[in-house]
C-alpha atoms as a PDB file:
ATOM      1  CA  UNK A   1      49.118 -14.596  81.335  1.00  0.00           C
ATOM      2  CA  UNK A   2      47.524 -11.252  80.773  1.00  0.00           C
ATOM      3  CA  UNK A   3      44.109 -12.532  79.173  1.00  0.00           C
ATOM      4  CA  UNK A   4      42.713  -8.949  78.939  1.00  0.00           C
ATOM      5  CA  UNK A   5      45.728  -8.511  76.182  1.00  0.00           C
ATOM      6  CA  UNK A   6      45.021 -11.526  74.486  1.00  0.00           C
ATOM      7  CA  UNK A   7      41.313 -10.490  74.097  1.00  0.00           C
ATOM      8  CA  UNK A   8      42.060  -7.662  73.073  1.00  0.00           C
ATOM      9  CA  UNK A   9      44.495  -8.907  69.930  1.00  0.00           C
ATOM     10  CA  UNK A  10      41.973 -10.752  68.961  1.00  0.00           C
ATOM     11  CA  UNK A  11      39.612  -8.374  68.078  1.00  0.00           C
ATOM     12  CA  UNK A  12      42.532  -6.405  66.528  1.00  0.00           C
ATOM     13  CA  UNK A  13      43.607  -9.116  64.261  1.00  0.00           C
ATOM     14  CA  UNK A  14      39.596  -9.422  62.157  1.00  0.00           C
ATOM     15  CA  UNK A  15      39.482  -5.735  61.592  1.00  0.00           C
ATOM     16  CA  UNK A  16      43.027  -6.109  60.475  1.00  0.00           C
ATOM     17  CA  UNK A  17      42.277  -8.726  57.908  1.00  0.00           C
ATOM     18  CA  UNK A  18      39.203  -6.864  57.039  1.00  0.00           C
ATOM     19  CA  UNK A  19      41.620  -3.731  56.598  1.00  0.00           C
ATOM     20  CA  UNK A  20      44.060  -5.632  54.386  1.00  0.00           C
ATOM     21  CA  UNK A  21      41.396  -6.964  51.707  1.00  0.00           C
ATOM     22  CA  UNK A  22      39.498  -3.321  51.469  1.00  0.00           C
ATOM     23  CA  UNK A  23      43.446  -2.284  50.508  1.00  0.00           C
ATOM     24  CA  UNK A  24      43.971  -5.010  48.170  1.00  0.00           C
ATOM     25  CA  UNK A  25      40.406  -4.528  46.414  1.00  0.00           C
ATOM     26  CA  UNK A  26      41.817  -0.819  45.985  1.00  0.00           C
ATOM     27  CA  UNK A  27      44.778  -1.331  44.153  1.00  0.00           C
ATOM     28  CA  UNK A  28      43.058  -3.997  42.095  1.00  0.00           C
ATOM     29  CA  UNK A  29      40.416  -0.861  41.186  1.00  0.00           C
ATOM     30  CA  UNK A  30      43.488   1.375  40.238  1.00  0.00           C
ATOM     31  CA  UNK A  31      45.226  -1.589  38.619  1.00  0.00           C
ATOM     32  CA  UNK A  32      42.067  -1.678  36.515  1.00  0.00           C
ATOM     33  CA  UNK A  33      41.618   2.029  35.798  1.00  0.00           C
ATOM     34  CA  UNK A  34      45.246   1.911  34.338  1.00  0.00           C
ATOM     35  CA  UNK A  35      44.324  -0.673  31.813  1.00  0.00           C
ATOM     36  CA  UNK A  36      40.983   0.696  31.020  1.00  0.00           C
ATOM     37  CA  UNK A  37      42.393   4.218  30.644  1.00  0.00           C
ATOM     38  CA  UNK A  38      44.715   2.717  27.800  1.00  0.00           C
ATOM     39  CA  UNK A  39      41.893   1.244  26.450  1.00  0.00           C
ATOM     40  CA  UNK A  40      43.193  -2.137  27.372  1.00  0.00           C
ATOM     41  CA  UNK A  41      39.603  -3.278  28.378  1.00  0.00           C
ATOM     42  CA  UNK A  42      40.113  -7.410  28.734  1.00  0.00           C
ATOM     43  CA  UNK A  43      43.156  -6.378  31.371  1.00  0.00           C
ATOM     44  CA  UNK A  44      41.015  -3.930  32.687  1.00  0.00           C
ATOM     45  CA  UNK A  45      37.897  -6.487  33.171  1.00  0.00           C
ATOM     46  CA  UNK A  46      40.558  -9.049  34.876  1.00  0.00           C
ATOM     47  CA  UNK A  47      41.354  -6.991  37.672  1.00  0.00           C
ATOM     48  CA  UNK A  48      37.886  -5.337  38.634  1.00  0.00           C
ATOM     49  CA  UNK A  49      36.304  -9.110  38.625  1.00  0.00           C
ATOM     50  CA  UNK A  50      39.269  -9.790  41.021  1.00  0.00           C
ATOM     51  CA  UNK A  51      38.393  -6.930  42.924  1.00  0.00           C
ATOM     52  CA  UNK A  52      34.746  -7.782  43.336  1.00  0.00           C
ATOM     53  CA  UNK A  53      35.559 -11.414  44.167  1.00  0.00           C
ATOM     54  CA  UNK A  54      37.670  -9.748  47.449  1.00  0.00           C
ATOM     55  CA  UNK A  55      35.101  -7.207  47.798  1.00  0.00           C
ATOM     56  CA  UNK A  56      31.835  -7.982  46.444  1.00  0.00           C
ATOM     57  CA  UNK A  57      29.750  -4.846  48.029  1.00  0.00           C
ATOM     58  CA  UNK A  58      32.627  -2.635  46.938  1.00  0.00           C
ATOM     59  CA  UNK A  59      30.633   0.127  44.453  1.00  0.00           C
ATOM     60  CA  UNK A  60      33.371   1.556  43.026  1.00  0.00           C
ATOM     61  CA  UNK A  61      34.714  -1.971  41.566  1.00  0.00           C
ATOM     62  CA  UNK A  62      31.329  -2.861  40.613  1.00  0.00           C
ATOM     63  CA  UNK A  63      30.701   0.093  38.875  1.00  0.00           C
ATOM     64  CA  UNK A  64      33.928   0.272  36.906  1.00  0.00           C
ATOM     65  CA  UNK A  65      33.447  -3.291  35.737  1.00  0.00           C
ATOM     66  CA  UNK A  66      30.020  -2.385  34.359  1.00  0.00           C
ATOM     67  CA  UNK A  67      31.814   0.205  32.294  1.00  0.00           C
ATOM     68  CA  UNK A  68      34.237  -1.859  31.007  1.00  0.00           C
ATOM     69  CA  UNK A  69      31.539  -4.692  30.170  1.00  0.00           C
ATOM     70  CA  UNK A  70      30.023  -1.842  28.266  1.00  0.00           C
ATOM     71  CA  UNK A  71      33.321  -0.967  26.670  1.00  0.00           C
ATOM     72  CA  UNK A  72      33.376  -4.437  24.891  1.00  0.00           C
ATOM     73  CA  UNK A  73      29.369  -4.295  24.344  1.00  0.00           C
ATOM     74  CA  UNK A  74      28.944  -7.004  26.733  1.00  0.00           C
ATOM     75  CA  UNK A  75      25.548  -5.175  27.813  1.00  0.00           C
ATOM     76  CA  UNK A  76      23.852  -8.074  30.039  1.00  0.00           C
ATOM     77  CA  UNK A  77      26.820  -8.159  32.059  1.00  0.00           C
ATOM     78  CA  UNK A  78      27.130  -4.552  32.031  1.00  0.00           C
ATOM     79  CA  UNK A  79      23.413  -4.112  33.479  1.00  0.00           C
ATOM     80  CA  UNK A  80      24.093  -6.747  35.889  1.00  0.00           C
ATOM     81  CA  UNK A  81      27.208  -4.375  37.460  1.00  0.00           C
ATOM     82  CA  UNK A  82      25.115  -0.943  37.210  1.00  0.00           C
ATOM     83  CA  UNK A  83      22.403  -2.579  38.897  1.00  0.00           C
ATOM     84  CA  UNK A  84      24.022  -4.143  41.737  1.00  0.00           C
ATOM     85  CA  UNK A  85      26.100  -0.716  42.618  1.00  0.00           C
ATOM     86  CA  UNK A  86      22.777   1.386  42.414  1.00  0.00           C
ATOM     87  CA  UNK A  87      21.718  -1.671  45.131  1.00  0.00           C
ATOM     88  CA  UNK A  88      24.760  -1.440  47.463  1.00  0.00           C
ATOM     89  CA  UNK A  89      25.330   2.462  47.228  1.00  0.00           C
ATOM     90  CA  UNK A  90      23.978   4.722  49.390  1.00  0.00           C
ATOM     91  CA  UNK A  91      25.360   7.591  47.846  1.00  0.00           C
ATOM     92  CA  UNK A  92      22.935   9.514  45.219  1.00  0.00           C
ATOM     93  CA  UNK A  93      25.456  10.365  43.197  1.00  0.00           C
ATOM     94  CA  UNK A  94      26.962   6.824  43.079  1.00  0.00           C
ATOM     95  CA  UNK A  95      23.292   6.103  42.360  1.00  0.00           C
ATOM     96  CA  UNK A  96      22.741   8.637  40.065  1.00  0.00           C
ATOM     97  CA  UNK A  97      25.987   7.767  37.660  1.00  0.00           C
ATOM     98  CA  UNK A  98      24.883   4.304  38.060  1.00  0.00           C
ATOM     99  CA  UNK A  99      21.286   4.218  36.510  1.00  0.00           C
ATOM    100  CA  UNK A 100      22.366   6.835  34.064  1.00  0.00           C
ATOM    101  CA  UNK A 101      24.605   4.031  32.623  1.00  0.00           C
ATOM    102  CA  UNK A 102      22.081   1.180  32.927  1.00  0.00           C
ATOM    103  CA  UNK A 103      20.253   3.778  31.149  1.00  0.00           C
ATOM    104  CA  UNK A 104      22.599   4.129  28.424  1.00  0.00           C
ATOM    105  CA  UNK A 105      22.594  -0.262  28.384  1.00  0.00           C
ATOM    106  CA  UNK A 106      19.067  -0.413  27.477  1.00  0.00           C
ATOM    107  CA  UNK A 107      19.203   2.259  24.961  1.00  0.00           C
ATOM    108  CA  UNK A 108      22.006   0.110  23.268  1.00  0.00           C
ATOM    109  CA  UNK A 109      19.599  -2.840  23.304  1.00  0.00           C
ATOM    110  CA  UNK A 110      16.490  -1.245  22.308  1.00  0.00           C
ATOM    111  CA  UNK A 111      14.896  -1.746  25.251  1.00  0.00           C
ATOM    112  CA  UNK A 112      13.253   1.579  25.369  1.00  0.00           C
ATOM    113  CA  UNK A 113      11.149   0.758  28.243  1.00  0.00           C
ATOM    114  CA  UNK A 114      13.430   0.161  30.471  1.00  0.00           C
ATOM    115  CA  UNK A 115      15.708   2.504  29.596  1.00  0.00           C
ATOM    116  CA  UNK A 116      12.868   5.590  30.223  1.00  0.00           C
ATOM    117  CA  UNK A 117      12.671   4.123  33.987  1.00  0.00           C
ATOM    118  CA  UNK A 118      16.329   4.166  34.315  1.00  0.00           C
ATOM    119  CA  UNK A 119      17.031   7.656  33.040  1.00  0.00           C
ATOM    120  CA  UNK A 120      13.925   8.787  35.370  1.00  0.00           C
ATOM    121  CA  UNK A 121      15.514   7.226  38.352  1.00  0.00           C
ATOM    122  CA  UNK A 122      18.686   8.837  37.516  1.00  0.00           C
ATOM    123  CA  UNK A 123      17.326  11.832  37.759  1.00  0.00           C
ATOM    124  CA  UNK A 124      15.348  11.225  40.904  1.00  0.00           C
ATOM    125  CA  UNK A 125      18.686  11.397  42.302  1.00  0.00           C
ATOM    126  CA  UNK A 126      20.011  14.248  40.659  1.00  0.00           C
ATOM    127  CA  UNK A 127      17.317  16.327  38.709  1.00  0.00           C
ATOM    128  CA  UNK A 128      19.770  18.688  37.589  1.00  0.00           C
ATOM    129  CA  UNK A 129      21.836  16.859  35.382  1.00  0.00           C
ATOM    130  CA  UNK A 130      21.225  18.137  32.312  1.00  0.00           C
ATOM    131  CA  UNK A 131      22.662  14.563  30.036  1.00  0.00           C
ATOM    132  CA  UNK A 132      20.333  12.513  31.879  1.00  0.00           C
ATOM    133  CA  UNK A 133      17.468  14.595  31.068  1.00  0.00           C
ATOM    134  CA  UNK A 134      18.541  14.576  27.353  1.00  0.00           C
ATOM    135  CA  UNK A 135      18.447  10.889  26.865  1.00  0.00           C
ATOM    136  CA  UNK A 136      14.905  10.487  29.087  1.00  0.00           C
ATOM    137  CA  UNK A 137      13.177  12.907  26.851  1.00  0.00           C
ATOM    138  CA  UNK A 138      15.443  10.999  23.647  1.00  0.00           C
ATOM    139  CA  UNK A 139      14.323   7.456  25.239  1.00  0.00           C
ATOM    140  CA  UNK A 140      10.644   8.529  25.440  1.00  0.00           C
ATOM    141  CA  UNK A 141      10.320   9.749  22.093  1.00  0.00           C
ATOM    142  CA  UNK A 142      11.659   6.302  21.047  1.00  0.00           C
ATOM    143  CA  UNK A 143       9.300   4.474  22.666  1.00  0.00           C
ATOM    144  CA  UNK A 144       6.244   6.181  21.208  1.00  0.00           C
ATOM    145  CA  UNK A 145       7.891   5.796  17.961  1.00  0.00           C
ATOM    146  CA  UNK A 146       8.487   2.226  18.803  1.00  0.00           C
ATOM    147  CA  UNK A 147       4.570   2.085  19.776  1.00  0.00           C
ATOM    148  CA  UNK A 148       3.539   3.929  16.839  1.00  0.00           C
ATOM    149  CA  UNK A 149       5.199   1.182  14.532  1.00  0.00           C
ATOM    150  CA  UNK A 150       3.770  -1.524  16.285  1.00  0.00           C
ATOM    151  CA  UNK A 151       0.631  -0.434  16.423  1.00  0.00           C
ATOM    152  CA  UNK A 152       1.049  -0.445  12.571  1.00  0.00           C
ATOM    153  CA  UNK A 153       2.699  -3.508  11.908  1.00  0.00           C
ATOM    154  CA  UNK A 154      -0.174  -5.217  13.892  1.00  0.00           C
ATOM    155  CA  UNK A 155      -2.600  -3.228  11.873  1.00  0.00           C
ATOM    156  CA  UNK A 156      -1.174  -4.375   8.348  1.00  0.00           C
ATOM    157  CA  UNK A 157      -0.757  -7.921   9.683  1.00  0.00           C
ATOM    158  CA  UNK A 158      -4.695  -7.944  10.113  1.00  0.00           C
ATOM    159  CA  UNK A 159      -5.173  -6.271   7.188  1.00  0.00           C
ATOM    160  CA  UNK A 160      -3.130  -9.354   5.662  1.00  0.00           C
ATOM    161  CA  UNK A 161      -5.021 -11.606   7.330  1.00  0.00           C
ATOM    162  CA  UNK A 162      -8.728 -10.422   6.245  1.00  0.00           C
ATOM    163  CA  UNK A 163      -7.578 -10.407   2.611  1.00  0.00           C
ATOM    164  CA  UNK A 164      -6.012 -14.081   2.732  1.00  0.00           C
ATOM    165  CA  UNK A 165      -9.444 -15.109   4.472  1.00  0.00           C
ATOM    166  CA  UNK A 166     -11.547 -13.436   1.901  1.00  0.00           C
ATOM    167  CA  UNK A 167      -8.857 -14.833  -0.632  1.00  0.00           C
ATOM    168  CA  UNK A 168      -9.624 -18.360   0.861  1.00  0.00           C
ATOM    169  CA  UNK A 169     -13.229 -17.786   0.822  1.00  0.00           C
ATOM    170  CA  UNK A 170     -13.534 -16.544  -2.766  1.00  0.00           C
ATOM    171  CA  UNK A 171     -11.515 -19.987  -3.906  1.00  0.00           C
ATOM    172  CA  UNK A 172     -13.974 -22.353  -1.969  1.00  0.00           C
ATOM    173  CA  UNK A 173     -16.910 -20.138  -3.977  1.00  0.00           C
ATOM    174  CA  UNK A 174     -15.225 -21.060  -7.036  1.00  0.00           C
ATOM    175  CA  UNK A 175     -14.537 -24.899  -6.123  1.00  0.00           C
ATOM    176  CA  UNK A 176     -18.012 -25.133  -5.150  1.00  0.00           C
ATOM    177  CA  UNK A 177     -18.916 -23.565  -8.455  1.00  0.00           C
ATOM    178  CA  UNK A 178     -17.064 -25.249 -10.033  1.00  0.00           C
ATOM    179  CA  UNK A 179     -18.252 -29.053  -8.411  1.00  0.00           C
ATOM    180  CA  UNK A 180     -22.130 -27.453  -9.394  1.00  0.00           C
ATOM    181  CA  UNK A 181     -20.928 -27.384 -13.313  1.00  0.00           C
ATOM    182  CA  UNK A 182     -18.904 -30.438 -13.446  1.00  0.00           C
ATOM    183  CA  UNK A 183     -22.294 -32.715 -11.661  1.00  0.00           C
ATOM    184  CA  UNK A 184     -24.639 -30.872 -14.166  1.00  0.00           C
ATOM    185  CA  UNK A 185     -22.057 -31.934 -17.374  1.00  0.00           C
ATOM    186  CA  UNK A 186     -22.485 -36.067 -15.983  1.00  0.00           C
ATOM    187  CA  UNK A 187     -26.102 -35.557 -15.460  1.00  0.00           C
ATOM    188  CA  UNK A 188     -26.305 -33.848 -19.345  1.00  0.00           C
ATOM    189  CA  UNK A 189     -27.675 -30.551 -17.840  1.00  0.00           C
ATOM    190  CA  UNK A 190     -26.097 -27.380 -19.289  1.00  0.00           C
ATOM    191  CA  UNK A 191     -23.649 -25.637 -17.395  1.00  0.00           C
ATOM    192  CA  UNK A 192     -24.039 -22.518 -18.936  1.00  0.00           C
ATOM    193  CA  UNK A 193     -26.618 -19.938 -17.123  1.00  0.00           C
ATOM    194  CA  UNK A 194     -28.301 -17.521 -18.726  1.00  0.00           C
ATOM    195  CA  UNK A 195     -26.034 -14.948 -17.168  1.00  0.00           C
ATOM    196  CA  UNK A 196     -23.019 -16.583 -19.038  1.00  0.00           C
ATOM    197  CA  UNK A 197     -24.861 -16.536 -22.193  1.00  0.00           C
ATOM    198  CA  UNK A 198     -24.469 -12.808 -22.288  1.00  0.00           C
ATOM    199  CA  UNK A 199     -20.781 -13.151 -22.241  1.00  0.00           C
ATOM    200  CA  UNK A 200     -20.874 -15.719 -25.257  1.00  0.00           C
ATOM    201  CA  UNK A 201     -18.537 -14.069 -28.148  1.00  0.00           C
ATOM    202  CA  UNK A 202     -21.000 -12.674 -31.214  1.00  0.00           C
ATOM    203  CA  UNK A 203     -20.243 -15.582 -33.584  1.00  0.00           C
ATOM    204  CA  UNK A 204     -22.215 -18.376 -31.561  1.00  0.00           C
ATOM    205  CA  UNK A 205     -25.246 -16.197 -32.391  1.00  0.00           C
ATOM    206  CA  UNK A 206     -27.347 -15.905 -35.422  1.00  0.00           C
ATOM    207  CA  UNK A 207     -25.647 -14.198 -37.993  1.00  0.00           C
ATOM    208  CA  UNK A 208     -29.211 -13.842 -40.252  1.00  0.00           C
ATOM    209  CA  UNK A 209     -31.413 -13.013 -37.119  1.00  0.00           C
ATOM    210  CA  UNK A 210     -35.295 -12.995 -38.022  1.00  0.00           C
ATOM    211  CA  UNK A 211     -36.376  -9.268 -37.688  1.00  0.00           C
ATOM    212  CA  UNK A 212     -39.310  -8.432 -35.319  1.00  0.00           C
ATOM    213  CA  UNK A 213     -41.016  -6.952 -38.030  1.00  0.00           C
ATOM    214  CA  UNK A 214     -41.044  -9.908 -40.098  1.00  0.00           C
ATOM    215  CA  UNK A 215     -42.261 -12.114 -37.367  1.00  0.00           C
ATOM    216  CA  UNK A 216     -45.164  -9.956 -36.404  1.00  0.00           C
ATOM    217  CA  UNK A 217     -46.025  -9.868 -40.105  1.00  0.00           C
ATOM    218  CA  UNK A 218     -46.437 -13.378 -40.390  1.00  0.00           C
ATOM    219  CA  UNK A 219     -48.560 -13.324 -37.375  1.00  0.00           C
ATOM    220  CA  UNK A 220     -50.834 -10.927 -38.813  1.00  0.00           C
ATOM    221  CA  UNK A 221     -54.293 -12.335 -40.560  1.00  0.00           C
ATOM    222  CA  UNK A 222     -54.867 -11.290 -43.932  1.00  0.00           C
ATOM    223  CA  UNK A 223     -56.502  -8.123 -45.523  1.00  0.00           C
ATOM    224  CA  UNK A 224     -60.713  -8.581 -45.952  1.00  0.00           C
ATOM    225  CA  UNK A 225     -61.797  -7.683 -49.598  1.00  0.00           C
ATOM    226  CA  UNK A 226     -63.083  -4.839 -50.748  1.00  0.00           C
ATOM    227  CA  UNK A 227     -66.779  -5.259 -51.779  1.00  0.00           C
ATOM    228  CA  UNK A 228     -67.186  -6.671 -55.493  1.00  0.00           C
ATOM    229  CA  UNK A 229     -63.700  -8.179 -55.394  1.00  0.00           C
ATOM    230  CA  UNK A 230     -62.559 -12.205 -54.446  1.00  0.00           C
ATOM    231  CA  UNK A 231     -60.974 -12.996 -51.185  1.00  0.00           C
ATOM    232  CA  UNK A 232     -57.625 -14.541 -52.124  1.00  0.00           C
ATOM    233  CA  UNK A 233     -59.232 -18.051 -50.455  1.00  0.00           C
ATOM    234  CA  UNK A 234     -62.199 -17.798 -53.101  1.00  0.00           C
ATOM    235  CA  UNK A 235     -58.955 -17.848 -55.946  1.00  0.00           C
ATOM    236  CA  UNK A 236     -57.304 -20.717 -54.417  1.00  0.00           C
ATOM    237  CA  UNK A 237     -60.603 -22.513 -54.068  1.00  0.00           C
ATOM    238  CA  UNK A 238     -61.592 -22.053 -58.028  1.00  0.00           C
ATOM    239  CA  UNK A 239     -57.827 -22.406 -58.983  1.00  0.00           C
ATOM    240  CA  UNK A 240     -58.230 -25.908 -57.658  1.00  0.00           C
ATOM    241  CA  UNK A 241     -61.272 -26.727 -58.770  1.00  0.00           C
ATOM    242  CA  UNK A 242     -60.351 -25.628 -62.188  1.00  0.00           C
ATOM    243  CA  UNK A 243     -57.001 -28.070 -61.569  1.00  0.00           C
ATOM    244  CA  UNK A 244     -59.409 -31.008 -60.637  1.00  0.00           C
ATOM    245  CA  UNK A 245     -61.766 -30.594 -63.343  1.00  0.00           C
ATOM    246  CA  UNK A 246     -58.680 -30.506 -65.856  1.00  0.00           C
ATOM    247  CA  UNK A 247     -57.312 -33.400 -64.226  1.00  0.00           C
ATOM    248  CA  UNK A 248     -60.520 -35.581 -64.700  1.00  0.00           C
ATOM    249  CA  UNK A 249     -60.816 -34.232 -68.472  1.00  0.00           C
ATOM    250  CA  UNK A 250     -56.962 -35.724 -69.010  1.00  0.00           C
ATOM    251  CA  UNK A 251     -57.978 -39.133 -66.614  1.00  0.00           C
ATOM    252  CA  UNK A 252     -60.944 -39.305 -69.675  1.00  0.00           C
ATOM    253  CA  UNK A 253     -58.518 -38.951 -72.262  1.00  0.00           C
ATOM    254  CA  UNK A 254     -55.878 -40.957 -71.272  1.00  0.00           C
ATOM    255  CA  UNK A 255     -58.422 -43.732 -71.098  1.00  0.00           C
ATOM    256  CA  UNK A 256     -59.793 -43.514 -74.454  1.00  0.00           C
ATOM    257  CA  UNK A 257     -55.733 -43.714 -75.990  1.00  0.00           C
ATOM    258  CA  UNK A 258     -55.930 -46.921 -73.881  1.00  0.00           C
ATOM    259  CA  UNK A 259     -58.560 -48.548 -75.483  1.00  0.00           C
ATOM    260  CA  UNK A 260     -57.843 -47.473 -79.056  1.00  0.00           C
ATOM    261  CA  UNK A 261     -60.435 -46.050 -81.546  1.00  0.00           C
ATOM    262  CA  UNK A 262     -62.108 -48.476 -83.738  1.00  0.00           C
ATOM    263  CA  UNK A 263     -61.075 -49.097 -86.979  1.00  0.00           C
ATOM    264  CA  UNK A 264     -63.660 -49.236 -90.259  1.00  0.00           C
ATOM    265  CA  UNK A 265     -63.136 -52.915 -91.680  1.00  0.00           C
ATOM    266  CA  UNK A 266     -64.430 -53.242 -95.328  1.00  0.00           C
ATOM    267  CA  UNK A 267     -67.765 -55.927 -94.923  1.00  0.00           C
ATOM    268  CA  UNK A 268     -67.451 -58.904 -97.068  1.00  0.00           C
ATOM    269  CA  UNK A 269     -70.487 -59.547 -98.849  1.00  0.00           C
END
């Protein structure tokens, strides 16, 4: 037996197998470009995920199933493809297409943060392309806009907070307040301060109010006489003593009617 030969088929028959599943994984990637050409994206998705499972390092299958998971907006899949051909590529321009679309995934999602380093990186390995440098500078502005905005939303939610805290501690003031008045009413103080007695409606005041000028009249002692004239005291003082002296005159008078005057008999004799 010729054991040379038999080595040798051997080694012949692994690179043959290998051979045989790199050709299979190709027509499974045309297979797939048919259907995605026609728009027929589910078909299309069937046979690159078939592909991959054959050949999972194979770039051009991973790619094409990223686009196709982008076709049908199924983005976290989609970034999952782009990011493992970038991986397994060693081609820049493989690279290059590659985080241009992941690019394009995060832009879809909003996620302008990562979708600035992925447009940068796609131009790292090919500055010149002029899309990719469109939607960095696009993605950048985005994300300053994005900053801007946040930067006010957190600036109006502390706004809303400081007024809902000054809110809160205006209505404790007021409770307190509020407990003050209601212990004075059980304890029969007044309530009312003499601030709040300014803002009393004009009709629980005086409607007659005593002038100033009366008041300070009445506190005023009286004129002196002139010389050769009577002090209105010296007039009261003989007024009454004229009123007493009439009154015991009368008290005289009234006693005699009491008694009766005696009456002249005729004497018998």
């Amino acid at each position: 037996m010729n054991y040379k030969a038999l080595y040798f088929l051997f080694l012949l028959l692994p690179s043959t197998l290998l051979w045989s599943q790199d050709e299979v994984a190709n027509n499974l990637v045309v297979d797939g470009n048919k259907a995605h050409n026609q728009e027929e994206y589910i078909g299309a998705e069937s046979q690159y995920r078939k592909a991959v499972s054959i050949a999972p390092n194979k770039t051009e299958a991973l790619h094409n199933l990223g686009n196709t998971n982008y076709r049908i907006a199924d983005y976290g899949s989609a970034s999952q493809r782009f990011f493992q051909t970038q991986k397994n590529s060693n081609s820049k321009e493989e690279k290059h297409a590659a985080f241009h679309n992941l690019g394009n995934v995060y832009m879809q999602q909003k996620d302008y943060t990562q979708a600035v380093e992925a447009f940068k990186n796609g131009l790292r390995n090919n500055p010149k392309d002029e899309e990719t440098r469109y939607n960095y500078a696009l993605a950048k502005e985005l994300l300053e806009k994005e900053k801007q905005e946040d930067q006010q939303d957190k600036q109006d939610q502390d706004q809303d907070k400081e007024d809902q805290d000054q809110d809160e501690e205006g209505n404790q003031d007021q409770e307190k307040k509020d407990e003050v008045d209601e212990e004075k009413k059980e304890n029969g103080e007044d309530g009312d301060s003499k601030e709040d007695s300014k803002d009393k409606p004009k009709e629980d005041m005086p409607k007659n109010p005593e002038k100033e000028g009366d008041s300070d009249k009445k506190k005023q002692p009286p004129p002196k006489p002139k010389p050769g004239q009577i002090s209105p005291e010296q007039v009261k003082s003989l007024l009454e003593a004229m009123n007493n002296q009439e009154k015991g005159v009368q008290k005289k008078v009234n006693a005699q009617k009491a008694k009766g005057v005696p009456v002249k008999t005729k004497r018998d004799w």
